[in-house]
PDB file of N, CA and C in Angstrom:
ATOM      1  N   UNK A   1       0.814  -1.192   0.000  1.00  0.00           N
ATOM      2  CA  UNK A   1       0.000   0.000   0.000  1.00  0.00           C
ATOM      3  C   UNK A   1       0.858   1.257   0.000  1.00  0.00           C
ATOM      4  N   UNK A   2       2.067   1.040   0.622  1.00  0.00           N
ATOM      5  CA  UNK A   2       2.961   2.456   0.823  1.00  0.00           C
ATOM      6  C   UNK A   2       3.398   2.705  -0.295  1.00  0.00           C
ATOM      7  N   UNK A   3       3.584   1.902  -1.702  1.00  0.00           N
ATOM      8  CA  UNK A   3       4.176   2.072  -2.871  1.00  0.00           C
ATOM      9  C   UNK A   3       3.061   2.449  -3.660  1.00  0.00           C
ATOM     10  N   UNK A   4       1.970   2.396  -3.488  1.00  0.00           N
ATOM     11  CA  UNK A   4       0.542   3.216  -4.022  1.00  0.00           C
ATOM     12  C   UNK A   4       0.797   4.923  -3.742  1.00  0.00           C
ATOM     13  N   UNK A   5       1.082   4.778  -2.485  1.00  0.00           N
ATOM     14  CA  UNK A   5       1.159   6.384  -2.309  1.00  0.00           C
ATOM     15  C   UNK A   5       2.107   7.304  -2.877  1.00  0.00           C
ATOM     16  N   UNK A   6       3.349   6.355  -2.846  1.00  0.00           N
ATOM     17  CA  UNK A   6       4.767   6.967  -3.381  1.00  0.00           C
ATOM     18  C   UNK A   6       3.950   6.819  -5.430  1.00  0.00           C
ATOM     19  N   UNK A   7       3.736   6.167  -5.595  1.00  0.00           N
ATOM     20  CA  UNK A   7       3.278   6.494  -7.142  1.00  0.00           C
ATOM     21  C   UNK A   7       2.810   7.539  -7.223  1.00  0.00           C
ATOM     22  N   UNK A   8       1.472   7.726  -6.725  1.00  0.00           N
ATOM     23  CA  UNK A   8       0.451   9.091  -6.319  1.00  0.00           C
ATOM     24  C   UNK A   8       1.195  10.189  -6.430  1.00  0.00           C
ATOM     25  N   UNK A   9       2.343  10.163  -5.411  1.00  0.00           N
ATOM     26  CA  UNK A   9       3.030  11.625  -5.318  1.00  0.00           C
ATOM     27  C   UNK A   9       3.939  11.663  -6.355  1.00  0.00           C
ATOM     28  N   UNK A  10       4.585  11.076  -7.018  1.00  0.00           N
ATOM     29  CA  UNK A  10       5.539  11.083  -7.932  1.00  0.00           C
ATOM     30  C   UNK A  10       4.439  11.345  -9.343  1.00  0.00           C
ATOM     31  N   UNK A  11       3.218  11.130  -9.411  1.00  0.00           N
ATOM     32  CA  UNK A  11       2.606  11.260 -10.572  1.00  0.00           C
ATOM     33  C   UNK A  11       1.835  12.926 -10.564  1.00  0.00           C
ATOM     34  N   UNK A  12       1.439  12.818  -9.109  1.00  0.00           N
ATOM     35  CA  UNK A  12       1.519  14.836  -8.710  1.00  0.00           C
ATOM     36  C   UNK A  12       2.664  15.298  -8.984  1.00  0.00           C
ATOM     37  N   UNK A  13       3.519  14.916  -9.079  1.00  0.00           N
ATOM     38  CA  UNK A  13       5.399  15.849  -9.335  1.00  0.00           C
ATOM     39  C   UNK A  13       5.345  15.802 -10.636  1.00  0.00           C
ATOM     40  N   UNK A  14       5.282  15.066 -11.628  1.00  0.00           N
ATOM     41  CA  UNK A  14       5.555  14.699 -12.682  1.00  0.00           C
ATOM     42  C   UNK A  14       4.056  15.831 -13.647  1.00  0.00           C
ATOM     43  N   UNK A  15       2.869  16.024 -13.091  1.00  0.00           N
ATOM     44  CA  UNK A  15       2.206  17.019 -13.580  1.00  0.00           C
ATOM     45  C   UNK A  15       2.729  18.456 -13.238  1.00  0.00           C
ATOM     46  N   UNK A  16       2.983  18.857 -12.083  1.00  0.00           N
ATOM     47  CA  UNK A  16       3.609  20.148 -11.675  1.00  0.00           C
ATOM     48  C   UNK A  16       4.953  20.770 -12.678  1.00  0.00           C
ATOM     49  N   UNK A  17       5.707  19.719 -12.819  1.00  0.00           N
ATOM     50  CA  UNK A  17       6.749  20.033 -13.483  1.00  0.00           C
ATOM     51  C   UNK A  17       6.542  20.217 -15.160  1.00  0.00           C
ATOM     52  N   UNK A  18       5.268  19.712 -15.695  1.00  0.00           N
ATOM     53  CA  UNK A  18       5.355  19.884 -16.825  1.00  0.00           C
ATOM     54  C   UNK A  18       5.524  21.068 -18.026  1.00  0.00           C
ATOM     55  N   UNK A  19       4.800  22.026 -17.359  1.00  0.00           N
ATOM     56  CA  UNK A  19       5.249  23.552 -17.516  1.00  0.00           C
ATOM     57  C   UNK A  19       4.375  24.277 -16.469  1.00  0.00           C
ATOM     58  N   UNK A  20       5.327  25.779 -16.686  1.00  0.00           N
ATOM     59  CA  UNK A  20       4.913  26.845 -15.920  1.00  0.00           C
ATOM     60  C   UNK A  20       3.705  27.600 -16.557  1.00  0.00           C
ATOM     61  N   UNK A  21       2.911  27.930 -15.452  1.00  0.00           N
ATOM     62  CA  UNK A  21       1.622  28.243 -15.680  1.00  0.00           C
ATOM     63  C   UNK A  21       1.149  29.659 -14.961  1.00  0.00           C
ATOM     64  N   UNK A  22       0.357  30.776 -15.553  1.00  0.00           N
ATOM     65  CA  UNK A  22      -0.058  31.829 -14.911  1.00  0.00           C
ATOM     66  C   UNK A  22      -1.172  32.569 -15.703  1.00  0.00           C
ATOM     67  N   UNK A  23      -1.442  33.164 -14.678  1.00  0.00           N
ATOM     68  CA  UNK A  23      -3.135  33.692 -14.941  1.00  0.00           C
ATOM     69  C   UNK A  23      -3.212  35.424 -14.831  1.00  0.00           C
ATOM     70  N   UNK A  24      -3.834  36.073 -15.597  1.00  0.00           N
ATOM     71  CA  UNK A  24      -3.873  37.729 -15.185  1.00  0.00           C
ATOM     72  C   UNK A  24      -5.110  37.676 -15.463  1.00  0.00           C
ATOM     73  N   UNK A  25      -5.320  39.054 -14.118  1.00  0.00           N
ATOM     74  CA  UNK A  25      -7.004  39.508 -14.838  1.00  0.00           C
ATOM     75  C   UNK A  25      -6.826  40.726 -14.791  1.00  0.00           C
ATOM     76  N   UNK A  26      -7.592  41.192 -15.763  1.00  0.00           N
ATOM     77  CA  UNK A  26      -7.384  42.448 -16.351  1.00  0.00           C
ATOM     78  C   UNK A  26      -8.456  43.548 -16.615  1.00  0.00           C
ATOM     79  N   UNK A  27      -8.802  44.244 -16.719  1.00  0.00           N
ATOM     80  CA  UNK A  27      -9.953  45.310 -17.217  1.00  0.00           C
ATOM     81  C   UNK A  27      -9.834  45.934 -18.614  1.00  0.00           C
ATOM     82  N   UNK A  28      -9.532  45.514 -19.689  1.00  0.00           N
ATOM     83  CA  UNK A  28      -9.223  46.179 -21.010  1.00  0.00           C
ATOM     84  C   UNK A  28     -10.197  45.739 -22.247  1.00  0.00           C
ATOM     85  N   UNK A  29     -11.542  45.288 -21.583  1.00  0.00           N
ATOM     86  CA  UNK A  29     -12.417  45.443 -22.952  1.00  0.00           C
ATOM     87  C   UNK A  29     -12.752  43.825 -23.101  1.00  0.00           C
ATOM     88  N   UNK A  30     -12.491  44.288 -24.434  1.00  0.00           N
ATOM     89  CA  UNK A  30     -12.370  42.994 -25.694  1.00  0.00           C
ATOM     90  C   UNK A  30     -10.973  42.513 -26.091  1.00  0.00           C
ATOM     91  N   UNK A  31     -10.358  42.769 -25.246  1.00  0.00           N
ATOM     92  CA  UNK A  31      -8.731  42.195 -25.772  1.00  0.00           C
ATOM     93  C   UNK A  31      -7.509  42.143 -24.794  1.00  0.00           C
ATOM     94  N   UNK A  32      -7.114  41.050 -25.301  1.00  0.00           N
ATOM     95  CA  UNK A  32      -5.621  40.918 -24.381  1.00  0.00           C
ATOM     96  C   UNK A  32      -4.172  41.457 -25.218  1.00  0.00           C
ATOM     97  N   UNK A  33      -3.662  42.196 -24.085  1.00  0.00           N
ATOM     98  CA  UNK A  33      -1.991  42.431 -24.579  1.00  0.00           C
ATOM     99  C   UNK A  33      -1.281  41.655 -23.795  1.00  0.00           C
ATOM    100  N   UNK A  34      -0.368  41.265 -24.844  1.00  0.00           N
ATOM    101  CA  UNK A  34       0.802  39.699 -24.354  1.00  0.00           C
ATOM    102  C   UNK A  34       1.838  40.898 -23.844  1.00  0.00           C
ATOM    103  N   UNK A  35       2.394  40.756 -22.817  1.00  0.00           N
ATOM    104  CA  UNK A  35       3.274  41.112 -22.110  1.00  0.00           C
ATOM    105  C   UNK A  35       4.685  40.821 -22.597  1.00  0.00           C
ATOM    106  N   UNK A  36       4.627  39.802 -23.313  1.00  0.00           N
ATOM    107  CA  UNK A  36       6.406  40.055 -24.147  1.00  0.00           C
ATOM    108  C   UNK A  36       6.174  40.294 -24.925  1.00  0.00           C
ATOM    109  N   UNK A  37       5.425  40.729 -26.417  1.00  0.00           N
ATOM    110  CA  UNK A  37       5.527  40.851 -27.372  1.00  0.00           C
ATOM    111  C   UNK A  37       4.564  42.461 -27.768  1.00  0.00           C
ATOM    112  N   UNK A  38       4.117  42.747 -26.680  1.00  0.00           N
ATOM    113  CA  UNK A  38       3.243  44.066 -26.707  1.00  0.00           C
ATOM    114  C   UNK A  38       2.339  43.580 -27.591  1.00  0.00           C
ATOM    115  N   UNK A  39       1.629  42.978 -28.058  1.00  0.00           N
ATOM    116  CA  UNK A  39       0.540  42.316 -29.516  1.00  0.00           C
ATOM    117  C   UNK A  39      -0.646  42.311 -28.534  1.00  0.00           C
ATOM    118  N   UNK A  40      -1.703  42.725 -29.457  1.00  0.00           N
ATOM    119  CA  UNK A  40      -3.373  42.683 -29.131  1.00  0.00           C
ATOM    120  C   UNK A  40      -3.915  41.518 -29.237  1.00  0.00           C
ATOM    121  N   UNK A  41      -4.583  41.293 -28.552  1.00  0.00           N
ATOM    122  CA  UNK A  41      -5.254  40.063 -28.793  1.00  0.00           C
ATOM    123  C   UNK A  41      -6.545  39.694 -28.506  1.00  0.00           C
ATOM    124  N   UNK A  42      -7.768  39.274 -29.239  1.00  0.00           N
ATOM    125  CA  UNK A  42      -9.110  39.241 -29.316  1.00  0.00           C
ATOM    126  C   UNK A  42      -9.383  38.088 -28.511  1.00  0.00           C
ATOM    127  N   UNK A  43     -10.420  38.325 -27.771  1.00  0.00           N
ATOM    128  CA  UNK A  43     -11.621  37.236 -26.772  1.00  0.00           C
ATOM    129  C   UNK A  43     -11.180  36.082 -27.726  1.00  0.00           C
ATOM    130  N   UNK A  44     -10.877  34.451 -26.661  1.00  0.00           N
ATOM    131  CA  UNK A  44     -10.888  33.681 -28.133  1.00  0.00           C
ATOM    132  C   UNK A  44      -9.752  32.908 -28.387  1.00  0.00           C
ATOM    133  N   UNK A  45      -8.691  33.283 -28.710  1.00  0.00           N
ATOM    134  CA  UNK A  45      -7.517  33.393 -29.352  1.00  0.00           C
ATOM    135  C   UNK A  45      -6.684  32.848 -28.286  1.00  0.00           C
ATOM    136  N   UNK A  46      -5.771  32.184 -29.080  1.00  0.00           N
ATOM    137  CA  UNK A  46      -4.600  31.360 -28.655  1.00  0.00           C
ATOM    138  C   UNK A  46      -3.996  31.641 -29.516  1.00  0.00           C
ATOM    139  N   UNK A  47      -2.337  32.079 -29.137  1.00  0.00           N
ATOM    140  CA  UNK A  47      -1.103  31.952 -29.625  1.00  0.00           C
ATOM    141  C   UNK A  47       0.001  31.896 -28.822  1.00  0.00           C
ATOM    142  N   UNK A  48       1.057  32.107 -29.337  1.00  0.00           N
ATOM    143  CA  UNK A  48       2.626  31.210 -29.072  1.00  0.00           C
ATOM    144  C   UNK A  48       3.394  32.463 -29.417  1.00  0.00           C
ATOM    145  N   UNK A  49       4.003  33.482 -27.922  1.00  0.00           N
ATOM    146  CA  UNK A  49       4.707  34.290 -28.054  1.00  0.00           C
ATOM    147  C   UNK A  49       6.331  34.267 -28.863  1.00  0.00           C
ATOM    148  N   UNK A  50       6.874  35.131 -28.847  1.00  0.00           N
ATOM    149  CA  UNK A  50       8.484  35.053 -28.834  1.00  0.00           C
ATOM    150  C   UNK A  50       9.165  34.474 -27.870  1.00  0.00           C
ATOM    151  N   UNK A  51       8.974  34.333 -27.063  1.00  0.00           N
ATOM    152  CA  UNK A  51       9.320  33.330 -25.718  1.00  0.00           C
ATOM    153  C   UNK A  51       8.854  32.362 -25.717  1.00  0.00           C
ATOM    154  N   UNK A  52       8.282  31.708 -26.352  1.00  0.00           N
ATOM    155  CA  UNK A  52       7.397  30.196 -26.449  1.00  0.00           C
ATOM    156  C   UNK A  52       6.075  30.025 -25.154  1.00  0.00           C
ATOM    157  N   UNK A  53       5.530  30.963 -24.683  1.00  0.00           N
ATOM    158  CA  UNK A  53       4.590  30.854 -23.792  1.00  0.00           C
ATOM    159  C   UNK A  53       3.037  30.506 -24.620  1.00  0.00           C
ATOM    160  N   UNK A  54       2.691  30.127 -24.533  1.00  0.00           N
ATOM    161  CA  UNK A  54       1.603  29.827 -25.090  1.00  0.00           C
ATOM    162  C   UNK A  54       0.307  30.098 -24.280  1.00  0.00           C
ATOM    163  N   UNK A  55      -0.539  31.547 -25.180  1.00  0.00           N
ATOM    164  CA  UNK A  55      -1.535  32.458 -24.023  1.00  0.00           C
ATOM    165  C   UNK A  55      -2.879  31.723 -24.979  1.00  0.00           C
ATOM    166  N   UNK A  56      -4.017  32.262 -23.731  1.00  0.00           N
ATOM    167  CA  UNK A  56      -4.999  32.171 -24.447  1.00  0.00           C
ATOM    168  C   UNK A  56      -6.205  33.428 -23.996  1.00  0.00           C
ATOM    169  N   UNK A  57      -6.746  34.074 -24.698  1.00  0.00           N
ATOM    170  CA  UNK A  57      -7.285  35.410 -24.184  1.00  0.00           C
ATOM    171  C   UNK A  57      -8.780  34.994 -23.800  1.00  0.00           C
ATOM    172  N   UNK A  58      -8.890  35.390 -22.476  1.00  0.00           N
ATOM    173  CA  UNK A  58     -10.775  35.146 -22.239  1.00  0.00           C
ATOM    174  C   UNK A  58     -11.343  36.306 -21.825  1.00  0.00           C
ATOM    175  N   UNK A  59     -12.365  36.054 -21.670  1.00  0.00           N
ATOM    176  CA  UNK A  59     -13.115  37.602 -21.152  1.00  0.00           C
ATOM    177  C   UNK A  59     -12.688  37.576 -19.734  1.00  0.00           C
ATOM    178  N   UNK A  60     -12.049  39.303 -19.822  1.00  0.00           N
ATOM    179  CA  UNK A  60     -11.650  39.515 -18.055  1.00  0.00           C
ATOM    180  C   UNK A  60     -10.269  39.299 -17.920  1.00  0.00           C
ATOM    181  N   UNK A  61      -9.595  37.670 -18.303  1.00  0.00           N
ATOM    182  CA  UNK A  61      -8.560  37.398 -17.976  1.00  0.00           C
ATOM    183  C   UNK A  61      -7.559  36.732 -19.734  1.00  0.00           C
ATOM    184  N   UNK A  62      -6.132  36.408 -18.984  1.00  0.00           N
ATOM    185  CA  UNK A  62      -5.205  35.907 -19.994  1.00  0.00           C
ATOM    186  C   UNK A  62      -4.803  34.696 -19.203  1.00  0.00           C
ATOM    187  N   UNK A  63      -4.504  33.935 -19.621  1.00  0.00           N
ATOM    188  CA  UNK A  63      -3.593  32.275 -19.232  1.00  0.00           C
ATOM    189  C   UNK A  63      -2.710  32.062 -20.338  1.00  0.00           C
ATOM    190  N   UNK A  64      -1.412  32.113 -19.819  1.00  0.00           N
ATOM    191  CA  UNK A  64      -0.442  31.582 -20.522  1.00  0.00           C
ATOM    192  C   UNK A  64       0.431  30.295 -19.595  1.00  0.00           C
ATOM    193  N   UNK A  65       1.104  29.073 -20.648  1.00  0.00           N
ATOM    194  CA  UNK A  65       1.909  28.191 -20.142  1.00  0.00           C
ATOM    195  C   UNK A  65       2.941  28.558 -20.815  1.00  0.00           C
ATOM    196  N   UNK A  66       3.990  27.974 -20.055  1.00  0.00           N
ATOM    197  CA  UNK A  66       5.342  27.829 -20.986  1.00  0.00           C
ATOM    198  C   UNK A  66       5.674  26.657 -21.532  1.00  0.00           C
ATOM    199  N   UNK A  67       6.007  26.745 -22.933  1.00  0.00           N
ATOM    200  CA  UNK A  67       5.765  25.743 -23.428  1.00  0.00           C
ATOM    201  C   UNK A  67       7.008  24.886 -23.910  1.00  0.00           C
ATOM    202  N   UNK A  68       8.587  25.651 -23.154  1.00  0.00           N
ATOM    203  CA  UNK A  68       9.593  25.204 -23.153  1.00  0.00           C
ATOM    204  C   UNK A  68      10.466  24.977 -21.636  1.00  0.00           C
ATOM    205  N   UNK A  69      11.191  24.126 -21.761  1.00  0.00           N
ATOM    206  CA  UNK A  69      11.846  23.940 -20.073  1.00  0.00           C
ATOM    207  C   UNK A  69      12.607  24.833 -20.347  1.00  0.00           C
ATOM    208  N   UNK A  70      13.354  25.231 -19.085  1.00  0.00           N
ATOM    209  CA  UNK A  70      14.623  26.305 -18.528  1.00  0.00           C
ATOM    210  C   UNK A  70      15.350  25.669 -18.150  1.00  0.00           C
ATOM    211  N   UNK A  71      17.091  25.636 -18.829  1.00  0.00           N
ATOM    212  CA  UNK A  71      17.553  25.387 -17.760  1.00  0.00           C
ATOM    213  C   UNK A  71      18.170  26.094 -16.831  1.00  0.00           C
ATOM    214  N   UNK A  72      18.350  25.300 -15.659  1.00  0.00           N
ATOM    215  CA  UNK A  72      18.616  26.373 -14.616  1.00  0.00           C
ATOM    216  C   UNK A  72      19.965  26.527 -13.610  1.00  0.00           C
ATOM    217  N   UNK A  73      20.501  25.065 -14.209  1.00  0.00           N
ATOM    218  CA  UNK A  73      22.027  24.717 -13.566  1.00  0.00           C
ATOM    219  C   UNK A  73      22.494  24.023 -14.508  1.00  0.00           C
ATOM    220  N   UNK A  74      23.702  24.421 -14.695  1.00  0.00           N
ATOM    221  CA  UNK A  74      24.358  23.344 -15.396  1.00  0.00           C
ATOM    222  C   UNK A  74      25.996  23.715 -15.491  1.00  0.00           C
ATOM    223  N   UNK A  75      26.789  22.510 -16.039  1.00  0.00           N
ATOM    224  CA  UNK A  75      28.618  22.658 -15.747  1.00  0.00           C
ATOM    225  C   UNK A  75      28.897  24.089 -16.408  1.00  0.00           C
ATOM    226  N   UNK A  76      30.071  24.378 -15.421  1.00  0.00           N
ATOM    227  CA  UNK A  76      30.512  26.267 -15.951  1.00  0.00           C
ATOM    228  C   UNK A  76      31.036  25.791 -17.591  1.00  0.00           C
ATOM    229  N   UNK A  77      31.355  24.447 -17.956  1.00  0.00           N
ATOM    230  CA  UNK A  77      32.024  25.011 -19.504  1.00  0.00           C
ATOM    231  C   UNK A  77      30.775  24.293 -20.704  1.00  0.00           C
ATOM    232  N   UNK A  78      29.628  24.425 -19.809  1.00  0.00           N
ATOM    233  CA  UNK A  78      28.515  24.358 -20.889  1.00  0.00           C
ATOM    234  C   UNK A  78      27.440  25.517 -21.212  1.00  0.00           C
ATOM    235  N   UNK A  79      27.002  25.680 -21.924  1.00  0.00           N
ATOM    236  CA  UNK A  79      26.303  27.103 -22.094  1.00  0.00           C
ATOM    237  C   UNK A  79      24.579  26.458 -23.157  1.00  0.00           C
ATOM    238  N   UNK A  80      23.768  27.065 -22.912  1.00  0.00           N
ATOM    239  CA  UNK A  80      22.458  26.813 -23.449  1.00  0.00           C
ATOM    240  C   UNK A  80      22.620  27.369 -24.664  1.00  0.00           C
ATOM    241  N   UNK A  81      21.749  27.146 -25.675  1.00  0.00           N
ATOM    242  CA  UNK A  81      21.502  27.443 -26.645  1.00  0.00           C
ATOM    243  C   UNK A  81      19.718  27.438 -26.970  1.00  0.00           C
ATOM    244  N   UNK A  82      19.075  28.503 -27.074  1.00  0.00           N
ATOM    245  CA  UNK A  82      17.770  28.516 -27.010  1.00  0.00           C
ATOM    246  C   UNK A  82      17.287  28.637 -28.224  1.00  0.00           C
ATOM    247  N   UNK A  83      16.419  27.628 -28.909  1.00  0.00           N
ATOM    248  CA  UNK A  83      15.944  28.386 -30.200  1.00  0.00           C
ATOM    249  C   UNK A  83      14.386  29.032 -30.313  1.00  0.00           C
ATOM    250  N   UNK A  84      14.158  29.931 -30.283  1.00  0.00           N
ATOM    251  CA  UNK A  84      13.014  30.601 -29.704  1.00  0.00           C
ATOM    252  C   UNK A  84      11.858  31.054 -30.969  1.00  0.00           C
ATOM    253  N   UNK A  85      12.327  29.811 -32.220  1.00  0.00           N
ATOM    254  CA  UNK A  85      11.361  29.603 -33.165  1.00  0.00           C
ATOM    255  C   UNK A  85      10.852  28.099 -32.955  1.00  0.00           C
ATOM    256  N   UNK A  86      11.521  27.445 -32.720  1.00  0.00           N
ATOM    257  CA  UNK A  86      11.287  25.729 -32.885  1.00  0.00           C
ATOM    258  C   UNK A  86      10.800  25.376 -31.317  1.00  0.00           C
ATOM    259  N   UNK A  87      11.110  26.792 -30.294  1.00  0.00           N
ATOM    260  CA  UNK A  87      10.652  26.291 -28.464  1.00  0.00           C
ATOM    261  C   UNK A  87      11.445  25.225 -27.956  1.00  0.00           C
ATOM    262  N   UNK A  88      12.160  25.294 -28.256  1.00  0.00           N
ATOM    263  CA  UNK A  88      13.484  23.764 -27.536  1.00  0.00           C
ATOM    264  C   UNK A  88      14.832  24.514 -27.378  1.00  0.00           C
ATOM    265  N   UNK A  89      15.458  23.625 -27.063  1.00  0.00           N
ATOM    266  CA  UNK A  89      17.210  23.922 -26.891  1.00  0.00           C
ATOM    267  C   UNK A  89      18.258  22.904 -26.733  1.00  0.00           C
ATOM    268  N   UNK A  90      19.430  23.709 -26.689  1.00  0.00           N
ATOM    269  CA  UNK A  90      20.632  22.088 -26.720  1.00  0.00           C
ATOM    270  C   UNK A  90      21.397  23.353 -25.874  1.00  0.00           C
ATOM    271  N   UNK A  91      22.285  21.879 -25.071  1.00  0.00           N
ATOM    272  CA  UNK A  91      23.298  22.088 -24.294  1.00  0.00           C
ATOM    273  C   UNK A  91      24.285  21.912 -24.768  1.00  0.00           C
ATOM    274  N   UNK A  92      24.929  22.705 -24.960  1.00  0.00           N
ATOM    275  CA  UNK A  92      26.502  22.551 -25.886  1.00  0.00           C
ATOM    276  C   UNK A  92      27.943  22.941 -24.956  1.00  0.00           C
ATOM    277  N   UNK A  93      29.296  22.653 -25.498  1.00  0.00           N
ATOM    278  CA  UNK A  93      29.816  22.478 -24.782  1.00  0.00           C
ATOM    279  C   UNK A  93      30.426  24.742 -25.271  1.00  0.00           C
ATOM    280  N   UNK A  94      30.954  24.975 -24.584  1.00  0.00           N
ATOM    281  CA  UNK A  94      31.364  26.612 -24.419  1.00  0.00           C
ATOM    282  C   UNK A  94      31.992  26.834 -25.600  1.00  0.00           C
ATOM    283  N   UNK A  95      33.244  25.873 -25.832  1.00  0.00           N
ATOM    284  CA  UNK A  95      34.017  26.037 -26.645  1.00  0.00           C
ATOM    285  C   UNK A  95      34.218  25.735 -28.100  1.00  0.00           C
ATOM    286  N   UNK A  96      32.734  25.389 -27.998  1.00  0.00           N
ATOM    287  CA  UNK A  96      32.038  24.774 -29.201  1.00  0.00           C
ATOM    288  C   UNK A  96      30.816  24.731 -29.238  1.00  0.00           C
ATOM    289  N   UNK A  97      30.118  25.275 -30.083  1.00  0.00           N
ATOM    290  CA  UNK A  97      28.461  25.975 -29.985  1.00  0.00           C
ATOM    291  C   UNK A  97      27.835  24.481 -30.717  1.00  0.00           C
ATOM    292  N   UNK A  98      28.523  23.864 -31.537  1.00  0.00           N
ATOM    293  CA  UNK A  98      28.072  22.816 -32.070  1.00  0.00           C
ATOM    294  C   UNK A  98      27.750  21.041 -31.377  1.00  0.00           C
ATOM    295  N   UNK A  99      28.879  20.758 -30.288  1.00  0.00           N
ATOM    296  CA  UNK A  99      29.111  19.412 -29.257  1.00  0.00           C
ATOM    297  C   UNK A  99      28.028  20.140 -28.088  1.00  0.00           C
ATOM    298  N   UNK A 100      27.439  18.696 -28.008  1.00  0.00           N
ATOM    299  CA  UNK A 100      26.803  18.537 -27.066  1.00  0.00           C
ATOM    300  C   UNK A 100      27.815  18.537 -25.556  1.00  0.00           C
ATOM    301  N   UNK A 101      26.831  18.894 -24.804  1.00  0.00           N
ATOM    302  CA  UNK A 101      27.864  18.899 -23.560  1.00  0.00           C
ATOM    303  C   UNK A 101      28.147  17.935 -22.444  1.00  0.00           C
ATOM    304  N   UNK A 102      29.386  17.393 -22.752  1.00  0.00           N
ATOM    305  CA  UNK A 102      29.555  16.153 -22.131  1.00  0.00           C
ATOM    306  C   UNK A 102      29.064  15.585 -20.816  1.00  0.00           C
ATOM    307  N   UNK A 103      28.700  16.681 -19.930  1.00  0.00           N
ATOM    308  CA  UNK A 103      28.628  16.798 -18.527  1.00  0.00           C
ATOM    309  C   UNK A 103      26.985  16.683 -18.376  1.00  0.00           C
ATOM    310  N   UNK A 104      26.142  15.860 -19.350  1.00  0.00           N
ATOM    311  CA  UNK A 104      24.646  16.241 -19.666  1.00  0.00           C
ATOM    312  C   UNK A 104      23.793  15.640 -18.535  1.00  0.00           C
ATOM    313  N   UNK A 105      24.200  14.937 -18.031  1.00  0.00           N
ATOM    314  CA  UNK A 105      23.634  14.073 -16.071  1.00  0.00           C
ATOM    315  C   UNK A 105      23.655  15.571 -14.979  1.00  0.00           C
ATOM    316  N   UNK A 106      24.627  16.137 -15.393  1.00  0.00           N
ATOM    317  CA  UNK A 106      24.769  17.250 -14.230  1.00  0.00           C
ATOM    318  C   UNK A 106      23.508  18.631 -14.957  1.00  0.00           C
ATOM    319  N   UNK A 107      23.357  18.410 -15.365  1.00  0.00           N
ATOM    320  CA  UNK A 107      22.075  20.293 -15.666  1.00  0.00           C
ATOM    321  C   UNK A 107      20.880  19.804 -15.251  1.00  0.00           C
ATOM    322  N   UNK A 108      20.440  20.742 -14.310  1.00  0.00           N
ATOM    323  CA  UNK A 108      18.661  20.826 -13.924  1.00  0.00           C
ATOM    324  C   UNK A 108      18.186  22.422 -14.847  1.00  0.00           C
ATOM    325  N   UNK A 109      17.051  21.532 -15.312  1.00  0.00           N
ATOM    326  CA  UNK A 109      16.053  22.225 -15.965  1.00  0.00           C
ATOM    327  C   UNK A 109      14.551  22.325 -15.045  1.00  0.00           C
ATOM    328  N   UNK A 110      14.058  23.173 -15.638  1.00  0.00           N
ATOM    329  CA  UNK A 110      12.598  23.071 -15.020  1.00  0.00           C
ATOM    330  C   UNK A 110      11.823  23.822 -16.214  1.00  0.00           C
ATOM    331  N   UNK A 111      10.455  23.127 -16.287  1.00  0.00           N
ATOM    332  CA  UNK A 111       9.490  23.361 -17.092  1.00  0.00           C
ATOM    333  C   UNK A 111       9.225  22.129 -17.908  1.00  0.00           C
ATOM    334  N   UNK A 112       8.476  22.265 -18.789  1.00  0.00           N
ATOM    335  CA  UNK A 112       8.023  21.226 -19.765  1.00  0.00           C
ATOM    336  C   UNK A 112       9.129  20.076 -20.471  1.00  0.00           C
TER     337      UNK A 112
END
């Protein structure tokens, strides 16, 4: 029975972590403005910022997720590489924008 519970919570962790999530409410009508991209946006509507957040505009309020992980640690001679058309990334090694980075067990990410 104790390995029922440990599933349970590991399957609550495993939703939390999938991406970051947030909510605004607002007073501006008939439309939402995306906060990174300054763009209008009609009751309705879903899109996929320059940052890969992915909003959706309702009456009153905005909800956006993120729809790419972060990373947030990783070895000093590796450096991120973000591609912020395709929403993904690679870990490469510093001294080379192209090699993956050998040290790839050691980086924590968070998000999707």
């Amino acid at each position: 029975m104790r390995s029922v519970g440990v599933l349970l919570m590991l399957c609550a962790l495993a939703a939390l972590a999938h991406s970051y999530c947030w909510h605004v409410d607002y007073i501006q009508g008939d439309k939402c403005e995306d906060e990174v991209d300054k763009t209008i946006h009609t009751i309705g509507t879903t899109w996929t910022n320059s940052r890969c957040h992915q909003c959706i505009c309702s009456s009153g309020s905005m909800s956006c997720c993120d729809q790419m992980g972060r990373v947030i640690d990783l070895p000093a001679d590796c450096e991120v590489v973000y591609d912020w058309k395709q929403c993904n990334f690679r870990v490469v090694e510093k001294n080379d924008k192209i090699t993956p980075c050998r040290e790839a067990g050691s980086i924590t990410a968070v998000g999707k």
